[in-house]
Protein backbone atom coordinates (compact mmCIF):
# COMPACT_ATOMS: atom_id res chain seq x y z
CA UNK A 1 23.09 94.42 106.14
CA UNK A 2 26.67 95.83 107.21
CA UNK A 3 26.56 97.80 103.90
CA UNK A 4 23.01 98.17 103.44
CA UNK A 5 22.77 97.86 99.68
CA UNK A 6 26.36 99.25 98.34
CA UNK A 7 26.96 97.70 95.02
CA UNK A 8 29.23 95.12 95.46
CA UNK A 9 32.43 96.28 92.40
CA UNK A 10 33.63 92.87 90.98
CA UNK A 11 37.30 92.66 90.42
CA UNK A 12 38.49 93.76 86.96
CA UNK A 13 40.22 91.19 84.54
CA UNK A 14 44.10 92.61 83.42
CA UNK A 15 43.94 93.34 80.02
CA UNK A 16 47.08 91.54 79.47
CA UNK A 17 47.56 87.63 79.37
CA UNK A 18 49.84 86.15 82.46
CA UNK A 19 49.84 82.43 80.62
CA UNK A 20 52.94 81.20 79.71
CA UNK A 21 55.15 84.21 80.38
CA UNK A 22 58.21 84.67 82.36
CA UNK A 23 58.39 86.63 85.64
CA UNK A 24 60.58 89.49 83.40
CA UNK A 25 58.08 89.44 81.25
CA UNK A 26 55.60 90.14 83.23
CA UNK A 27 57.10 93.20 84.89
CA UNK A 28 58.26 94.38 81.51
CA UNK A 29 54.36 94.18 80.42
CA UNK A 30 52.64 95.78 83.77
CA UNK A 31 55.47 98.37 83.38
CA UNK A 32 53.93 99.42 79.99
CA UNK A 33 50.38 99.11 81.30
CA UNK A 34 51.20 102.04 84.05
CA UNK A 35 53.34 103.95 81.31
CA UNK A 36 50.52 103.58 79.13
CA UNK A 37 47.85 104.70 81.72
CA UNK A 38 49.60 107.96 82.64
CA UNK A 39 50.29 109.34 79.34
CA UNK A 40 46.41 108.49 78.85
CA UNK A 41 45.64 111.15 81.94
CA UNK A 42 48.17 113.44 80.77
CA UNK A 43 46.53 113.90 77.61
CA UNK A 44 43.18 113.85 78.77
CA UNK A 45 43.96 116.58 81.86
CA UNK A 46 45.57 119.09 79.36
CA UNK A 47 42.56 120.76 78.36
CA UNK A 48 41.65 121.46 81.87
CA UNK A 49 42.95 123.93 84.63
CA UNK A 50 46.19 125.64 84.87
CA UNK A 51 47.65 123.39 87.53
CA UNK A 52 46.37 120.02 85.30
CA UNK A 53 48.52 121.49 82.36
CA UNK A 54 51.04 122.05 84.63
CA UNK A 55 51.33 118.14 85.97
CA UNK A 56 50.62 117.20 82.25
CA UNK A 57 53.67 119.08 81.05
CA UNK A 58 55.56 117.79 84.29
CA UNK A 59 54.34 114.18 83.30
CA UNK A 60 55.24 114.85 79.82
CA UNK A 61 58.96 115.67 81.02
CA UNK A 62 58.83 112.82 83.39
CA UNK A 63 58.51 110.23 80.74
CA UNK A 64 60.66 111.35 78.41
CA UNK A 65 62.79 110.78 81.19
CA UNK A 66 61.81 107.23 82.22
CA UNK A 67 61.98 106.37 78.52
CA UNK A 68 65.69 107.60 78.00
CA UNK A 69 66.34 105.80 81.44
CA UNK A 70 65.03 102.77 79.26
CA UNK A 71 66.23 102.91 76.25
CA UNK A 72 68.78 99.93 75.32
CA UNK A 73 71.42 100.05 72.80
CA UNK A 74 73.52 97.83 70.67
CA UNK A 75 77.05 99.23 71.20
CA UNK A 76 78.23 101.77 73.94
CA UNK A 77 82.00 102.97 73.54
CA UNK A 78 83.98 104.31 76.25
CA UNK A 79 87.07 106.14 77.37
CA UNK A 80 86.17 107.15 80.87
CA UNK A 81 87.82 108.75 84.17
CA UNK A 82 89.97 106.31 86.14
CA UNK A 83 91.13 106.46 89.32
CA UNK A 84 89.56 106.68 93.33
CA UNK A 85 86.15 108.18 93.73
CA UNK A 86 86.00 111.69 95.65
CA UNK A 87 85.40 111.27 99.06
CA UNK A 88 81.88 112.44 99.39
CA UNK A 89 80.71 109.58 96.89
CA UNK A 90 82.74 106.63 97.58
CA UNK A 91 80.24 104.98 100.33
CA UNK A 92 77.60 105.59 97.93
CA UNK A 93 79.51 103.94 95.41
CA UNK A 94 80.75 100.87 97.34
CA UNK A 95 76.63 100.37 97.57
CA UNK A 96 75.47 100.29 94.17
CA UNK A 97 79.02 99.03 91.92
CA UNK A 98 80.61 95.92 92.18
CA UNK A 99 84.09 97.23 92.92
CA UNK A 100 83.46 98.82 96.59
CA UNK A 101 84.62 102.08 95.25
CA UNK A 102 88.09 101.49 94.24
CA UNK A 103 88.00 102.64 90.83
CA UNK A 104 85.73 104.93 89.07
CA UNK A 105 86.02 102.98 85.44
CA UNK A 106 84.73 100.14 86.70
CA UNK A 107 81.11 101.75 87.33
CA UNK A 108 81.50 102.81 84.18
CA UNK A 109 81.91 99.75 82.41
CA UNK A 110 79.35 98.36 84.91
CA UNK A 111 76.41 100.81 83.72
CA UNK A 112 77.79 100.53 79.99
CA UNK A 113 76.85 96.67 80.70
CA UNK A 114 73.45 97.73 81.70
CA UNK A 115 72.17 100.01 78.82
CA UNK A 116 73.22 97.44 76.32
CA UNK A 117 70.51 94.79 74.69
CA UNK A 118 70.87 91.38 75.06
CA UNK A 119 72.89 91.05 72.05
CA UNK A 120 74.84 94.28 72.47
CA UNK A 121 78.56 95.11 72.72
CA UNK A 122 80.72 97.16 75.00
CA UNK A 123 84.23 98.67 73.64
CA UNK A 124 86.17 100.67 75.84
CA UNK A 125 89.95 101.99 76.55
CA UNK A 126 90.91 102.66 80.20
CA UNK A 127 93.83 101.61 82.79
CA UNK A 128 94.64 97.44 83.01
CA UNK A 129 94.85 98.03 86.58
CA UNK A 130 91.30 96.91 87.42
CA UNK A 131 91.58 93.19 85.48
CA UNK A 132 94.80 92.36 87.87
CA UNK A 133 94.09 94.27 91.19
CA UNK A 134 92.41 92.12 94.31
CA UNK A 135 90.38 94.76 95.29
CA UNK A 136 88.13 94.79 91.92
CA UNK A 137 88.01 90.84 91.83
CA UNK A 138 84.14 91.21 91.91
CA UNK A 139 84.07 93.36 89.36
CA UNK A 140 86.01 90.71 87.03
CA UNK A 141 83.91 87.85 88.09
CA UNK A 142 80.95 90.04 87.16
CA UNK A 143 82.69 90.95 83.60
CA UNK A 144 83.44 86.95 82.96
CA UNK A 145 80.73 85.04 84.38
CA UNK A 146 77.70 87.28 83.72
CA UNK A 147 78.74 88.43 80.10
CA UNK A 148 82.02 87.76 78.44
CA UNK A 149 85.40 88.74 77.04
CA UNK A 150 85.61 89.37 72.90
CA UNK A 151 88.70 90.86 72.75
CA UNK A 152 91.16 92.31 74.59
CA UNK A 153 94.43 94.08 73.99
CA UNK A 154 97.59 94.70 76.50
CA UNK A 155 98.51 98.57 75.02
CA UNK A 156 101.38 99.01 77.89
CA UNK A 157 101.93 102.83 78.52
CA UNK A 158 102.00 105.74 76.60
CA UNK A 159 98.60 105.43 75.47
CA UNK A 160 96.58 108.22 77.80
CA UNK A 161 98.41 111.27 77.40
CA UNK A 162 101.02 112.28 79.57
CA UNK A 163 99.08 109.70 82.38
CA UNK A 164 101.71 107.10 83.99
CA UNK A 165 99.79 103.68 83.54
CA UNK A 166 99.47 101.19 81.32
CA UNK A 167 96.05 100.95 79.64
CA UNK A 168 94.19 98.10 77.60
CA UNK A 169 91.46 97.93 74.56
CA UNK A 170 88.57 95.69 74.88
CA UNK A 171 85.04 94.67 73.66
CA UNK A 172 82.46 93.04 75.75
CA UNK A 173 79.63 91.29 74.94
CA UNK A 174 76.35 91.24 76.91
CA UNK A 175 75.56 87.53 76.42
CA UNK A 176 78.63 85.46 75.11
CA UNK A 177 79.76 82.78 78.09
CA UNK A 178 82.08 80.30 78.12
CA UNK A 179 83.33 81.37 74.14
CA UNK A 180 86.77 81.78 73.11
CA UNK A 181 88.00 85.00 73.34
CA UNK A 182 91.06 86.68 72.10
CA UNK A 183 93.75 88.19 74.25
CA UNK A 184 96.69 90.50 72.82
CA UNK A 185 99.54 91.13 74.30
CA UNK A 186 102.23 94.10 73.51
CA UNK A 187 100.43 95.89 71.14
CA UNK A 188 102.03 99.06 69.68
CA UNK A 189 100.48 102.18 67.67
CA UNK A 190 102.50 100.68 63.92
CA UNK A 191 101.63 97.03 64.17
CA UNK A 192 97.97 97.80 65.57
CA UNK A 193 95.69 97.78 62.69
CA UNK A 194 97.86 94.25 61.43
CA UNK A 195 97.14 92.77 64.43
CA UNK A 196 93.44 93.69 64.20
CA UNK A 197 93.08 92.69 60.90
CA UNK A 198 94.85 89.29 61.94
CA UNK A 199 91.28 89.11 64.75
CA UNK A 200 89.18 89.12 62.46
CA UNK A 201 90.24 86.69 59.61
CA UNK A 202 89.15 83.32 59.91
CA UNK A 203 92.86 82.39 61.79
CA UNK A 204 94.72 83.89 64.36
CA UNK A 205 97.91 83.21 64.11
CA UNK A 206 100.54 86.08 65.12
CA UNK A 207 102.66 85.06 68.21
CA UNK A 208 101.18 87.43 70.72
CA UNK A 209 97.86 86.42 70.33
CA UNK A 210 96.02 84.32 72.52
CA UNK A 211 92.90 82.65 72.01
CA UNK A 212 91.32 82.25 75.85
CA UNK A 213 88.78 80.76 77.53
CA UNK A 214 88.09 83.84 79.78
CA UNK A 215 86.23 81.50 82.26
CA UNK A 216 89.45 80.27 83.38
CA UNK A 217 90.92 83.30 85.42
CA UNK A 218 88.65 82.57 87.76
CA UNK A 219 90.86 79.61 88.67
CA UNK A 220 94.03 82.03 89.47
CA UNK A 221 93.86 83.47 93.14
CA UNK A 222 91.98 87.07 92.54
CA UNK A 223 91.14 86.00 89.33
CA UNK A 224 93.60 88.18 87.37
CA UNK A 225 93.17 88.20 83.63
CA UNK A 226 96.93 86.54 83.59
CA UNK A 227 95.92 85.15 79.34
CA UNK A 228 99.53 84.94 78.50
CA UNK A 229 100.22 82.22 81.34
CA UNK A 230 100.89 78.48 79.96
CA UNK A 231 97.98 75.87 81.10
CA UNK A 232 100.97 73.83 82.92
CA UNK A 233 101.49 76.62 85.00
CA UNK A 234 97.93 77.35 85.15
CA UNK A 235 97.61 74.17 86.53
CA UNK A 236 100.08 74.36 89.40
CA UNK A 237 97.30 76.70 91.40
CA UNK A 238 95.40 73.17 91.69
CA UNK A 239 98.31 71.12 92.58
CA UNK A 240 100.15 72.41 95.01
CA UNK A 241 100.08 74.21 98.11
CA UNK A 242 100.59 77.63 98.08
CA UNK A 243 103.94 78.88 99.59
CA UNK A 244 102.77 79.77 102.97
CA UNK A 245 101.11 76.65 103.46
CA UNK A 246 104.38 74.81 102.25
CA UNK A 247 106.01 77.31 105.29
CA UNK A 248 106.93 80.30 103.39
CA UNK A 249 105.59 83.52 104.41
CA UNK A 250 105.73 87.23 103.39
CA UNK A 251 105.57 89.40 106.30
CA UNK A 252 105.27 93.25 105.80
CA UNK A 253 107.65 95.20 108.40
CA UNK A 254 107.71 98.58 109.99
CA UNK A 255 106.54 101.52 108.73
CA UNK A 256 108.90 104.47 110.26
CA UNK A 257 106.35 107.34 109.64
CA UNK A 258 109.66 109.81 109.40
CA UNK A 259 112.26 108.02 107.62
CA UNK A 260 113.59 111.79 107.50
CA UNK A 261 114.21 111.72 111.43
CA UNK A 262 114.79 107.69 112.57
CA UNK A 263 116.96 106.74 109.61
CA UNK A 264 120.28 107.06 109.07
CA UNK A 265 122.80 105.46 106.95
CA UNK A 266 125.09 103.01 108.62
CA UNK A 267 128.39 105.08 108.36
CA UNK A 268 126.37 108.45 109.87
CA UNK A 269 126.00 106.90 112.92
CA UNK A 270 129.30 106.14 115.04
CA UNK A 271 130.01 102.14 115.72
CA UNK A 272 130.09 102.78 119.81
CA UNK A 273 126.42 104.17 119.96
CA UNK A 274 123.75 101.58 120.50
CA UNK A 275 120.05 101.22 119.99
CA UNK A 276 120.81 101.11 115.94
CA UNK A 277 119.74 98.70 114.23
CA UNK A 278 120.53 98.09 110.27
CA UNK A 279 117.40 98.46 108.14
CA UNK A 280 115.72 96.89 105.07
CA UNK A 281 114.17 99.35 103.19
CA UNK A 282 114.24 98.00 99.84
CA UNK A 283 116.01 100.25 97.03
CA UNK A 284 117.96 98.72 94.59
CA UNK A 285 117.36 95.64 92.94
CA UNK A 286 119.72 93.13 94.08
CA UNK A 287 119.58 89.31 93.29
CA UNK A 288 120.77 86.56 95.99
CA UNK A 289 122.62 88.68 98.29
CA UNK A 290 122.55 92.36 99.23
CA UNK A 291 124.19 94.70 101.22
CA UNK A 292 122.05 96.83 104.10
CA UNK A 293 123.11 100.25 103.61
CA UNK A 294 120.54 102.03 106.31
CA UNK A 295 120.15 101.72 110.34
CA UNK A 296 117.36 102.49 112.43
CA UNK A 297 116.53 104.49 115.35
CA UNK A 298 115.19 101.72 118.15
CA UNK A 299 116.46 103.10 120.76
CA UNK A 300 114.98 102.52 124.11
CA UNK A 301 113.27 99.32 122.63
CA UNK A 302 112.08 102.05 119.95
CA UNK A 303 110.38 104.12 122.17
CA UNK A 304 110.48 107.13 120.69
CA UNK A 305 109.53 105.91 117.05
CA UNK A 306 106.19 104.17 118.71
CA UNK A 307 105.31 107.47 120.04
CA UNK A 308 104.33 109.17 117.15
CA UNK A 309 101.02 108.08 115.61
CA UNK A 310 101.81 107.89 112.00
CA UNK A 311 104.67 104.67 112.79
CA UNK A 312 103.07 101.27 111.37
CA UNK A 313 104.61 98.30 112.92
CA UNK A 314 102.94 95.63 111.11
CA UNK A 315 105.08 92.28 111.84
CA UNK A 316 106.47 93.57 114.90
CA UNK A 317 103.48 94.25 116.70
CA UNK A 318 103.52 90.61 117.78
CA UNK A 319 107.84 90.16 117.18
CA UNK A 320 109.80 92.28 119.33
CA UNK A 321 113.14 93.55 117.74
CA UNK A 322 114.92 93.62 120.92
CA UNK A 323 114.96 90.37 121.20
CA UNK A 324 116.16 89.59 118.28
CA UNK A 325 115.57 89.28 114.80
CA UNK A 326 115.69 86.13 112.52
CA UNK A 327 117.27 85.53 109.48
CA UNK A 328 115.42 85.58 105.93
CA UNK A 329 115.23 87.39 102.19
CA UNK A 330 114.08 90.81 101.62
CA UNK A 331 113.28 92.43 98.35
CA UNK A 332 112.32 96.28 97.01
CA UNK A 333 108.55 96.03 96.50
CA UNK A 334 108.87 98.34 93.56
CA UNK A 335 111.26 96.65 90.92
CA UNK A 336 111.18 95.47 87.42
CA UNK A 337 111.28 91.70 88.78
CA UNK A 338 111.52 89.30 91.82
CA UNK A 339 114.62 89.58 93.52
CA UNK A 340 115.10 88.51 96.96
CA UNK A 341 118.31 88.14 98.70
CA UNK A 342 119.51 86.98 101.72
CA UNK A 343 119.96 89.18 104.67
CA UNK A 344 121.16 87.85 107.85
CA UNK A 345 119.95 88.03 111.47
CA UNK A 346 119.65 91.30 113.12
CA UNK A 347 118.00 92.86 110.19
CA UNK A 348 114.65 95.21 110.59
CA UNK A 349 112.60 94.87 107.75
CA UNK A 350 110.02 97.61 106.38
CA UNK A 351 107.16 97.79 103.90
CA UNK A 352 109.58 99.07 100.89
CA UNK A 353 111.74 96.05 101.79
CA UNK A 354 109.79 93.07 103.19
CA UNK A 355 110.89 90.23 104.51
CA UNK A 356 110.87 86.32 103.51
CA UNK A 357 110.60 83.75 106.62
CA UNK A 358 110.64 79.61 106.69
CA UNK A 359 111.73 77.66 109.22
CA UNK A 360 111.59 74.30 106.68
CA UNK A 361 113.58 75.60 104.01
CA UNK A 362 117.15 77.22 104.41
CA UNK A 363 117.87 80.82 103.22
CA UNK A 364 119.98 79.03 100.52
CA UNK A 365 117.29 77.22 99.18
CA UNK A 366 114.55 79.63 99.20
CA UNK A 367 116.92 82.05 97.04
CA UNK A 368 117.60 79.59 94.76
CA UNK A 369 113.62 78.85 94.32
CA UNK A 370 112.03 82.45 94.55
CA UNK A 371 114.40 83.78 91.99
CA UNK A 372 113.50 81.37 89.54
CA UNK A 373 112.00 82.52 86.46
CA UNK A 374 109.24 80.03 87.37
CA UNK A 375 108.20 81.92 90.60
CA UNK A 376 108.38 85.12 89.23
CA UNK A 377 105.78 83.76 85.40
CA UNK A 378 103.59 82.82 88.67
CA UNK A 379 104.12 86.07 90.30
CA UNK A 380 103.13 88.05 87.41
CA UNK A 381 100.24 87.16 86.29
CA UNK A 382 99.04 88.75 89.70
CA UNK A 383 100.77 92.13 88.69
CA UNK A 384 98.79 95.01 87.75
CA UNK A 385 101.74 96.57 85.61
CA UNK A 386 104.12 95.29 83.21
CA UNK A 387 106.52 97.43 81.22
CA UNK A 388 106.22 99.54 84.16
CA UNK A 389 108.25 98.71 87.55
CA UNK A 390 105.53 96.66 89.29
CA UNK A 391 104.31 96.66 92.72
CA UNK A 392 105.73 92.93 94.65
CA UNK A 393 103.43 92.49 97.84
CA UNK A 394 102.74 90.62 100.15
CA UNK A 395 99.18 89.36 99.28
CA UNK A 396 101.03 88.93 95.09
CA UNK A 397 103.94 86.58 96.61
CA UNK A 398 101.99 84.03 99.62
CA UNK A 399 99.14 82.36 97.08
CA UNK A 400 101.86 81.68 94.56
CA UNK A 401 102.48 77.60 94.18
CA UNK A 402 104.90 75.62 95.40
CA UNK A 403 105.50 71.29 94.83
CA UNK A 404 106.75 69.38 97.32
CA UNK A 405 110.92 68.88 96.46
CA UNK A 406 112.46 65.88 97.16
CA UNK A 407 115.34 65.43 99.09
CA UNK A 408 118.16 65.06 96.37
CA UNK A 409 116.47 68.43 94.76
CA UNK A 410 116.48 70.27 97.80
CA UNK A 411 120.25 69.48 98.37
CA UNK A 412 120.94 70.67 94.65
CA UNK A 413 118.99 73.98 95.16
CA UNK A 414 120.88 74.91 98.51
CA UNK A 415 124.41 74.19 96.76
CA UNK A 416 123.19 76.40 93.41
CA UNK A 417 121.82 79.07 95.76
CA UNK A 418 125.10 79.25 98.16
CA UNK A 419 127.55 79.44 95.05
CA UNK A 420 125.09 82.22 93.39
CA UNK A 421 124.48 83.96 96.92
CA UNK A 422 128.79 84.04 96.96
CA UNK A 423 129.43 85.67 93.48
CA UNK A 424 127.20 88.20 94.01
CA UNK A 425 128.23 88.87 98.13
CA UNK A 426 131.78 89.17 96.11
CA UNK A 427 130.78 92.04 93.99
CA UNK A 428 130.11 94.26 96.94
CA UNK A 429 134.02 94.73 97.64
CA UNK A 430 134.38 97.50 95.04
CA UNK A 431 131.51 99.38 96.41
CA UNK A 432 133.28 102.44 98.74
CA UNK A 433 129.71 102.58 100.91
CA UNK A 434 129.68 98.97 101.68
CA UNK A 435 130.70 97.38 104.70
CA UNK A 436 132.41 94.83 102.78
CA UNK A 437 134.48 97.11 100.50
CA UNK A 438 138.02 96.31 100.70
CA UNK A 439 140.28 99.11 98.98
CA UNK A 440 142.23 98.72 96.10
CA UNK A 441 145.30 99.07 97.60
CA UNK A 442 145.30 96.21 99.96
CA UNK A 443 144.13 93.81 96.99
CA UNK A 444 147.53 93.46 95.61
CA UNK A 445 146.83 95.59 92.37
CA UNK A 446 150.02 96.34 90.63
CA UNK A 447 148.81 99.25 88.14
CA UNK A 448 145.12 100.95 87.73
CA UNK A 449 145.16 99.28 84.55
CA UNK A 450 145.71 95.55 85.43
CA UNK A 451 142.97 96.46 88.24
CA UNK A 452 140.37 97.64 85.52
CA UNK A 453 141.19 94.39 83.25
CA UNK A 454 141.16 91.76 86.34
CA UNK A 455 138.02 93.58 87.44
CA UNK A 456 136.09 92.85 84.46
CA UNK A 457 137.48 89.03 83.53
CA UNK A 458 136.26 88.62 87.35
CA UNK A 459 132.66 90.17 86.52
CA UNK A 460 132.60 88.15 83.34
CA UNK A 461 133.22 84.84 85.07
CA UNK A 462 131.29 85.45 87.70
CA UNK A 463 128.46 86.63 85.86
CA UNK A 464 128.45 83.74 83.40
CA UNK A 465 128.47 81.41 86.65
CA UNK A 466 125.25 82.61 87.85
CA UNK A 467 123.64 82.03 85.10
CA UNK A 468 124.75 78.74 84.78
CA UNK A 469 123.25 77.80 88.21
CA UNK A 470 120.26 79.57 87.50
CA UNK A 471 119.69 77.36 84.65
CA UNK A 472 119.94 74.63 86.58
CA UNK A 473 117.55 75.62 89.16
CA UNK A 474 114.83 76.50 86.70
CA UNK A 475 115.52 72.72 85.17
CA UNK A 476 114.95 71.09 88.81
CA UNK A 477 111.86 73.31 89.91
CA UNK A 478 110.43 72.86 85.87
CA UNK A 479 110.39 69.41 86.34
CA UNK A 480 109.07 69.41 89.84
CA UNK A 481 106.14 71.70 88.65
CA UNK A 482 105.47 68.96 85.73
CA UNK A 483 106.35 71.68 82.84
CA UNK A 484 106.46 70.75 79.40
CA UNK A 485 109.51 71.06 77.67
CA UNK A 486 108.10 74.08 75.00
């Protein structure tokens, strides 16, 4: 015999029953079974030596441990940091969370998720950002598809402190998909408990409250939690073409390094020296036309800009500025609303003013549609702030829809966009730093007085003339989008 005659040790039955139990279940029982089996040698080893009673207190600890580690509860309230991870522990965060490491709340709401049962709630308070930003669109996915949206309330700012962001309120639930949930927008501190009362009565019926199938975000590019946007508009993602498909492109533009030392404002620099070219660097917020106020060093075909390392040349990495630069819009990234204007050839753009570029629409036309109040409902439900100025990208602007315009509407667009790009491209002539000021004097003004009074019957006109045409332009592009009426 190989063994000669060892006892041969039959295999031991479980002492737990495998039929008709799921694989979670199963873990969840053999998990006990070892628990179980270790407290049993604790106990038993604590009468015996000094280094058994010290692995029996050791175990002792240990489970405690383990069992706080698996305890479950039915709510878990929150109000927790915000913000980037330090740097030591952002790599191990980007591991183990569903946001990469962009904002600390989000593990916290993650691991909130975890600790709850199966029928238990999550309420929380922390920054909006994370439900509208691209870079935690994981994160959202995870909060909508794998449990789901009660309630949720838009608080604005004001809310944190002395802290400069806008915050929200909302309950989660670990197992409630595909429900209704309810979505409230502008709440403030006197009309709060109202409003909260209004949740939970048997109708909801106050004006800026919106019952939402959460499940539908993930329709929007990024999958913002955009609950205030109409289900025509909603629609529009699915019908048409985004804008840079329809030939309409964002392009981000250079990125000086040392504004301090290669910009200059146009009159600083004398008219015979070359090498200066006029600059879009965004600033104020002006409508239809605008007026380029700063020049940039590239002299030398900007040789001595690309020499230092901190200069980001984005777009003109593959478009040379020497040999020319196209026509398009620009717009301040940081700004209450969407604004581009016109800006003719010649013109570098940067990342605080980027620039707008189609070669199948003309510049008329393209201000006409991207200052509609259409674009910019579109535009914001990708926006991460609201009553705050808001940050207009690139990556907010290019997924936004766009139908294709018929010929007769395209016509009427570039006429409403010309006479609005005018009045405005007027209103620069009483501006001293423009380069289309004209002084007073040479306007034919009689008195000071009859100046002031023309002035302002001129604005008045003017002003009430641009609305006018931007009426008109939201009626065309409404009824190329398919909008309803209400």
């Amino acid at each position: 015999e190989l063994f000669g005659g060892a006892e041969i040790v039959q295999e031991q039955q479980l002492e737990f029953d495998l039929s008709g139990i799921t694989e979670q279940q199963f873990f969840d029982q053999a998990e006990e079974a070892i628990y179980e089996s270790l407290r049993k040698y604790a106990s038993e080893t604590s009468e015996g030596g000094f280094r058994r009673k010290l692995f029996a207190g050791d175990a002792e600890k240990g489970f405690a441990f383990i069992e706080l580690m698996r305890k479950r509860f039915d709510v878990a309230l929150m109000n927790p940091p915000f913000g980037e991870y330090s740097s030591q522990h952002k790599s191990q965060a980007s591991e183990q969370y569903l946001s990469g490491g962009h904002d600390i709340l989000t593990a916290f709401v993650q691991r909130g998720m975890q600790i709850l049962h199966s029928t238990g709630s999550l309420g929380a308070i922390t920054s909006r950002t994370v439900f509208f930003a691209p870079s935690t669109r994981e994160w959202r996915e995870f909060v909508v598809d794998r449990h789901g949206v009660l309630t949720w309330l838009d608080l604005g700012e004001g809310v944190l402190d002395d802290a400069t962001v806008e915050t929200c309120m909302y309950t989660l639930a670990q197992n409630k998909l595909n429900e209704e949930s309810i979505f409230v927008e502008d709440v403030s501190a006197p009309n709060l408990s109202g409003i909260v009362g209004s949740i939970g009565g048997s109708r909801v019926e106050a004006k800026n409250i919106y019952p939402t199938i959460a499940d539908q975000f993930t329709n929007l590019p990024g999958a913002p939690f955009a609950y205030w946007i109409k289900p025509d508009l909603l629609h529009a993602f699915k019908l048409f073409p985004n804008l840079e498909a329809s030939g309409i492109e964002v392009k981000v533009g250079l990125q000086t390094g040392d504004d301090f030392r290669f910009l200059r404002l146009w009159w600083e620099v004398p008219i015979s020296e070359c090498g200066w070219l006029p600059h879009a660097k965004g600033g104020e917020n002006n409508a239809y036309a605008t007026d380029i106020h700063l020049v940039a060093n590239w002299k030398g075909n900007g040789r001595e800009m690309k020499a230092q390392p901190s200069i980001r040349l984005n777009m003109y990495t593959r478009t040379d500025p020497s040999n020319g630069l196209p026509s398009g819009l620009t717009f301040p990234y940081r700004t209450y609303r969407f604004s581009p204007a016109i800006m003719p050839k010649g013109i570098l753009t940067g990342v605080a003013g980027m620039g707008v570029y189609s070669e199948d629409y003309s510049l008329f036309e393209l201000a006409a549609i991207l200052n509609s109040s259409i674009l910019n409902e579109l535009i914001r439900s990708r926006l991460q702030r609201r009553s705050l100025d808001s940050l207009y990208q690139a990556g907010c602007i290019n997924p936004m829809p766009l139908p294709e315009l018929d010929s007769t509407t395209r016509d009427r667009l570039r006429q409403l966009g010309e006479e609005m790009w005018a009045i405005c491209k007027r209103s620069f002539v009483h501006s001293e730093n423009s380069e289309y000021s004209i002084p007073p004097i040479l306007r034919n003004v009689q008195s000071l007085s009859n100046f002031v009074n023309e002035r302002n019957k001129s604005n008045s006109e003017s002003s009430e003339k641009v609305v006018h045409c931007f009426h008109e332009a939201d009626e065309l592009l409404g009824k190329a989008y398919h909008l309803s009426n209400e």
